[in-house]
N, C-alpha and C. Protein backbone atom coordinates (compact mmCIF):
# COMPACT_ATOMS: atom_id res chain seq x y z
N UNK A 1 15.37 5.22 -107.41
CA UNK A 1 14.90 6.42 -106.76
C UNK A 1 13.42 6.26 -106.46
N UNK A 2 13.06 6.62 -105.68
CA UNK A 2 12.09 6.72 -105.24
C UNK A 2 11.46 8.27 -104.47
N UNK A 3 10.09 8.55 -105.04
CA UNK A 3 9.65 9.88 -104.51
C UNK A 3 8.56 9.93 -103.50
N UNK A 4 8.61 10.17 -102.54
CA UNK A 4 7.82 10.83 -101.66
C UNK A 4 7.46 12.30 -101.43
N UNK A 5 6.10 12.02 -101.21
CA UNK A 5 5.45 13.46 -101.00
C UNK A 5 5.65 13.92 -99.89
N UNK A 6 5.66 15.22 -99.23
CA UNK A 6 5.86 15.65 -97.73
C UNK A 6 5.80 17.24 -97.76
N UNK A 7 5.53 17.79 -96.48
CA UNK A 7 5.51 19.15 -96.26
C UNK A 7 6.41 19.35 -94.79
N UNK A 8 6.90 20.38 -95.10
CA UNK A 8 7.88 21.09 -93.93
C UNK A 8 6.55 21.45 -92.83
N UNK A 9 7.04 21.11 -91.89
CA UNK A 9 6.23 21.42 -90.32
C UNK A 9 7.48 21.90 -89.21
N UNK A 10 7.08 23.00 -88.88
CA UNK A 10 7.87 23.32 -88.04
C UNK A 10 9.28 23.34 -87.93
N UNK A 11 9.65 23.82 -89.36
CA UNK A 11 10.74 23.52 -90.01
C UNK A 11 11.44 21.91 -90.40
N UNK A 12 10.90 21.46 -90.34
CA UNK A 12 11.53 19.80 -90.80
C UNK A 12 10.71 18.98 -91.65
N UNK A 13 11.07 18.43 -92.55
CA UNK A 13 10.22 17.80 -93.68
C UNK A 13 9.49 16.44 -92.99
N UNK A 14 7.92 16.24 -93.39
CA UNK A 14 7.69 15.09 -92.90
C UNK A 14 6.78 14.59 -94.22
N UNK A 15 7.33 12.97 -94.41
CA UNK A 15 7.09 12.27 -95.29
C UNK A 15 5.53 12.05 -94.93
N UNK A 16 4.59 12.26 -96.34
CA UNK A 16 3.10 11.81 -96.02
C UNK A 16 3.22 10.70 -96.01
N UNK A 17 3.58 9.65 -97.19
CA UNK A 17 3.31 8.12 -97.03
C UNK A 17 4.19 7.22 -97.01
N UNK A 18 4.44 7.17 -95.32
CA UNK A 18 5.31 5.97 -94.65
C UNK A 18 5.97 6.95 -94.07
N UNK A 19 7.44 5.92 -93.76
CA UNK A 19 8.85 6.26 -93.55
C UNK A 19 9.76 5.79 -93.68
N UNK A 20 10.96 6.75 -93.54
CA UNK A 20 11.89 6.53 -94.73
C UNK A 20 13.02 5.32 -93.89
N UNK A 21 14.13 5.17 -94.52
CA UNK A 21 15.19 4.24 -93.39
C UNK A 21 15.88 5.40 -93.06
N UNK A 22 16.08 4.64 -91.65
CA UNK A 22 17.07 5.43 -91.01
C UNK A 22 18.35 5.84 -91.77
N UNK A 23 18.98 7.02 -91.67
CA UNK A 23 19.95 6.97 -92.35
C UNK A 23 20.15 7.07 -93.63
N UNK A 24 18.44 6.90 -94.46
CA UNK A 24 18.80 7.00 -95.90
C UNK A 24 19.23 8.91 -96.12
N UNK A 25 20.14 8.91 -97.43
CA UNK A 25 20.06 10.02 -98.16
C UNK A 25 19.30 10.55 -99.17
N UNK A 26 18.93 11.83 -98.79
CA UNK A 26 17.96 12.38 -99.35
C UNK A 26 18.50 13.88 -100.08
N UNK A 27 17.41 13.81 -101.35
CA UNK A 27 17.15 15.30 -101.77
C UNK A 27 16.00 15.88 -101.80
N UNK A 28 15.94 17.43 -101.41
CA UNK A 28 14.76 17.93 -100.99
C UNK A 28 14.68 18.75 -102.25
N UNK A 29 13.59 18.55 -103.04
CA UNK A 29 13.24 19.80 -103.96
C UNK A 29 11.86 20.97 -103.52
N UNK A 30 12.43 22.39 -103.64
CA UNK A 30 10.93 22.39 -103.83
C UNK A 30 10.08 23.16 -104.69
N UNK A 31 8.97 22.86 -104.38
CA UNK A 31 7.86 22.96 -105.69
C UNK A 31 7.35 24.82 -105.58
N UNK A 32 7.13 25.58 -106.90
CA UNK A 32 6.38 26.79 -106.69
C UNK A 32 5.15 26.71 -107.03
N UNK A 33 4.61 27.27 -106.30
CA UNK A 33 3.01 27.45 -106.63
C UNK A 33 2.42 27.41 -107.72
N UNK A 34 3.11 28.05 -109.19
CA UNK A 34 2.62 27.21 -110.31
C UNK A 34 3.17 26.57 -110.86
N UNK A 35 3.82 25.35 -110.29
CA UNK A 35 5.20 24.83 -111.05
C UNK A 35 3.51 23.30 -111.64
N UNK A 36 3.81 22.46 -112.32
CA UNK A 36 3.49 21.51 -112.82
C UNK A 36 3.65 20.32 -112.02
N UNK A 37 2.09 19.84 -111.14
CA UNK A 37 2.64 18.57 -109.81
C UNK A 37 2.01 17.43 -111.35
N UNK A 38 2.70 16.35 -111.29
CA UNK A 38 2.50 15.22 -112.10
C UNK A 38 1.30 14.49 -111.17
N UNK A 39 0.13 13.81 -112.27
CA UNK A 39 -0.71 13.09 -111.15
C UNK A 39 0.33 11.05 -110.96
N UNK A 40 -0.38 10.90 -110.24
CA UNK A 40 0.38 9.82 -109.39
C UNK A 40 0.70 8.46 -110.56
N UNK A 41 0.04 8.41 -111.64
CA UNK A 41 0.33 7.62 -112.86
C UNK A 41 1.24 8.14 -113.47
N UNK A 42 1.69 9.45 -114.14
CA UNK A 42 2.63 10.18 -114.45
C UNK A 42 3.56 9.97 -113.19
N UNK A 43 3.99 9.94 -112.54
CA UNK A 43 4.95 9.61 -111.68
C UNK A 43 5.66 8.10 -111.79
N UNK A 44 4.97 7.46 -111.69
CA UNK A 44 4.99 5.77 -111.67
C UNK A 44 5.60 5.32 -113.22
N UNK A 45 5.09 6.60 -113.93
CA UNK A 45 5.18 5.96 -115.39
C UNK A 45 6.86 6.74 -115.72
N UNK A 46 7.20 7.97 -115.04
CA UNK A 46 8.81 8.46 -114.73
C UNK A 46 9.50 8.02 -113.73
N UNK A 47 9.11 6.85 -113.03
CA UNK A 47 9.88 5.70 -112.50
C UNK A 47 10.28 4.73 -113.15
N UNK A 48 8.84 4.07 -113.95
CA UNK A 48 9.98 3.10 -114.62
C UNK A 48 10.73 3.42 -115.53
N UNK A 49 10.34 4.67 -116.54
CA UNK A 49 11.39 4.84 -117.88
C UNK A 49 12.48 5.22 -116.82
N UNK A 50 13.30 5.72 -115.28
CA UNK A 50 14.37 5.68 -115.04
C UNK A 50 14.68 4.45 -115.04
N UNK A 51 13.61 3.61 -114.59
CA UNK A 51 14.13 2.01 -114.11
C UNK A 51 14.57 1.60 -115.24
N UNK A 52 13.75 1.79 -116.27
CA UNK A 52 14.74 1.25 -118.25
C UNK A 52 16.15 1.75 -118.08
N UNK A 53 16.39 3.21 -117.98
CA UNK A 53 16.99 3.95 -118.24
C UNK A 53 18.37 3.19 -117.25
N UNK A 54 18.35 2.99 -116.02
CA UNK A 54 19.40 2.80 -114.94
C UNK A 54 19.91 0.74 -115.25
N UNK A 55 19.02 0.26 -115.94
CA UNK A 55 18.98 -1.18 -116.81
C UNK A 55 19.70 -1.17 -118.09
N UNK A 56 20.04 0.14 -118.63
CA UNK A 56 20.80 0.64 -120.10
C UNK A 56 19.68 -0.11 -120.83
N UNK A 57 18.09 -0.19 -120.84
CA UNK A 57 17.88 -0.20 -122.08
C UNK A 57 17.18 1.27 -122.85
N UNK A 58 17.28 1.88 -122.44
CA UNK A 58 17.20 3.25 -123.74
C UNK A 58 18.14 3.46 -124.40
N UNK A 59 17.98 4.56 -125.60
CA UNK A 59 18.78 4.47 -126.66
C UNK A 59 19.66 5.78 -126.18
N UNK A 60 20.94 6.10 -126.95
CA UNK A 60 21.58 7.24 -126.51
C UNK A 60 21.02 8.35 -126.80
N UNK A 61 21.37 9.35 -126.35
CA UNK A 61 20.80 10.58 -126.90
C UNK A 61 20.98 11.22 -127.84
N UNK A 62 22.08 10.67 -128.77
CA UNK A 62 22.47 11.44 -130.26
C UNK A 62 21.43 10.54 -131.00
N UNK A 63 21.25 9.63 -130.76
CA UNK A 63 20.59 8.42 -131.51
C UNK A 63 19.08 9.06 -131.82
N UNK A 64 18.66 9.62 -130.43
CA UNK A 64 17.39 9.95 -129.99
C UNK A 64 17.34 11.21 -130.78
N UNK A 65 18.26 12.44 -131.10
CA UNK A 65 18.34 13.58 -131.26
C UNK A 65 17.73 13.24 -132.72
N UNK A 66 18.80 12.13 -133.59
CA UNK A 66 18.28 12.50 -134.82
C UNK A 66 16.94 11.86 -135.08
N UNK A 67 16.29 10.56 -134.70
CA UNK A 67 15.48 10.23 -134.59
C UNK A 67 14.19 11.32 -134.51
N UNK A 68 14.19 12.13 -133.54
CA UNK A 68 13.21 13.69 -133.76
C UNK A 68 13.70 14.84 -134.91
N UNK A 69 14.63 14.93 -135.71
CA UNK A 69 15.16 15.71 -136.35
C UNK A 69 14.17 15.24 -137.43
N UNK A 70 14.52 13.76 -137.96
CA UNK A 70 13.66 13.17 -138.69
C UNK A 70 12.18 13.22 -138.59
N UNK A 71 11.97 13.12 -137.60
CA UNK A 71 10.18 13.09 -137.68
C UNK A 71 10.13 14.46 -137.82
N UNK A 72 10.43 15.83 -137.12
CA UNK A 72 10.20 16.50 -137.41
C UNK A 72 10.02 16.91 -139.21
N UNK A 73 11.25 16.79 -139.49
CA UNK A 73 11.41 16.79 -141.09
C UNK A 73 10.09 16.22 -141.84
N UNK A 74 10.00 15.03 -141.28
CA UNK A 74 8.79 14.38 -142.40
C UNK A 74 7.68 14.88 -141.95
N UNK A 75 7.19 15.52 -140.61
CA UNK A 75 6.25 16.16 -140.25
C UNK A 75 5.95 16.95 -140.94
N UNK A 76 7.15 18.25 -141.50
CA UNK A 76 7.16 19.35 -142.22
C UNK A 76 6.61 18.94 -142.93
N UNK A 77 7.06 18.43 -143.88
CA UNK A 77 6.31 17.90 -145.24
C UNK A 77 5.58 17.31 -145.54
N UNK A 78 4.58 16.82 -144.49
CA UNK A 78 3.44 16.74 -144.48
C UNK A 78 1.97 17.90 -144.91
């Protein structure tokens, strides 16, 4: 996946940097005025953990669940 930035003009979305392939499929999200924009390192850096992620190397999510259950725990008791 890949994200591009863009604004609707005259009703139709236009990509700021570049363009896209013909024909590719797309999803349009959009953003509210105080929603949270990521700066451009934060972006890059939720590209590659998908790129891990779509490679199967992350761990499952029950795995992951207790893994924070635990820290939390030992946090407490700190």
């Amino acid at each position: 996946m890949t994200i591009y930035p863009g604004r609707v003009v005259n009703g139709r979305v236009e990509v700021e940097d570049g363009e896209l392939p013909e024909g590719a499929e797309v999803s349009v999200f959009l953003r509210s005025d105080d929603e949270y924009i990521p700066t451009p390192e934060e972006e890059a850096e939720l590209e590659a953990a998908m790129d891990e992620a779509d490679r199967g190397e992350g761990i499952p999510y029950e795995e992951f669940r207790r893994e924070m259950i635990e820290l939390e725990r030992k946090l407490a008791r700190e």
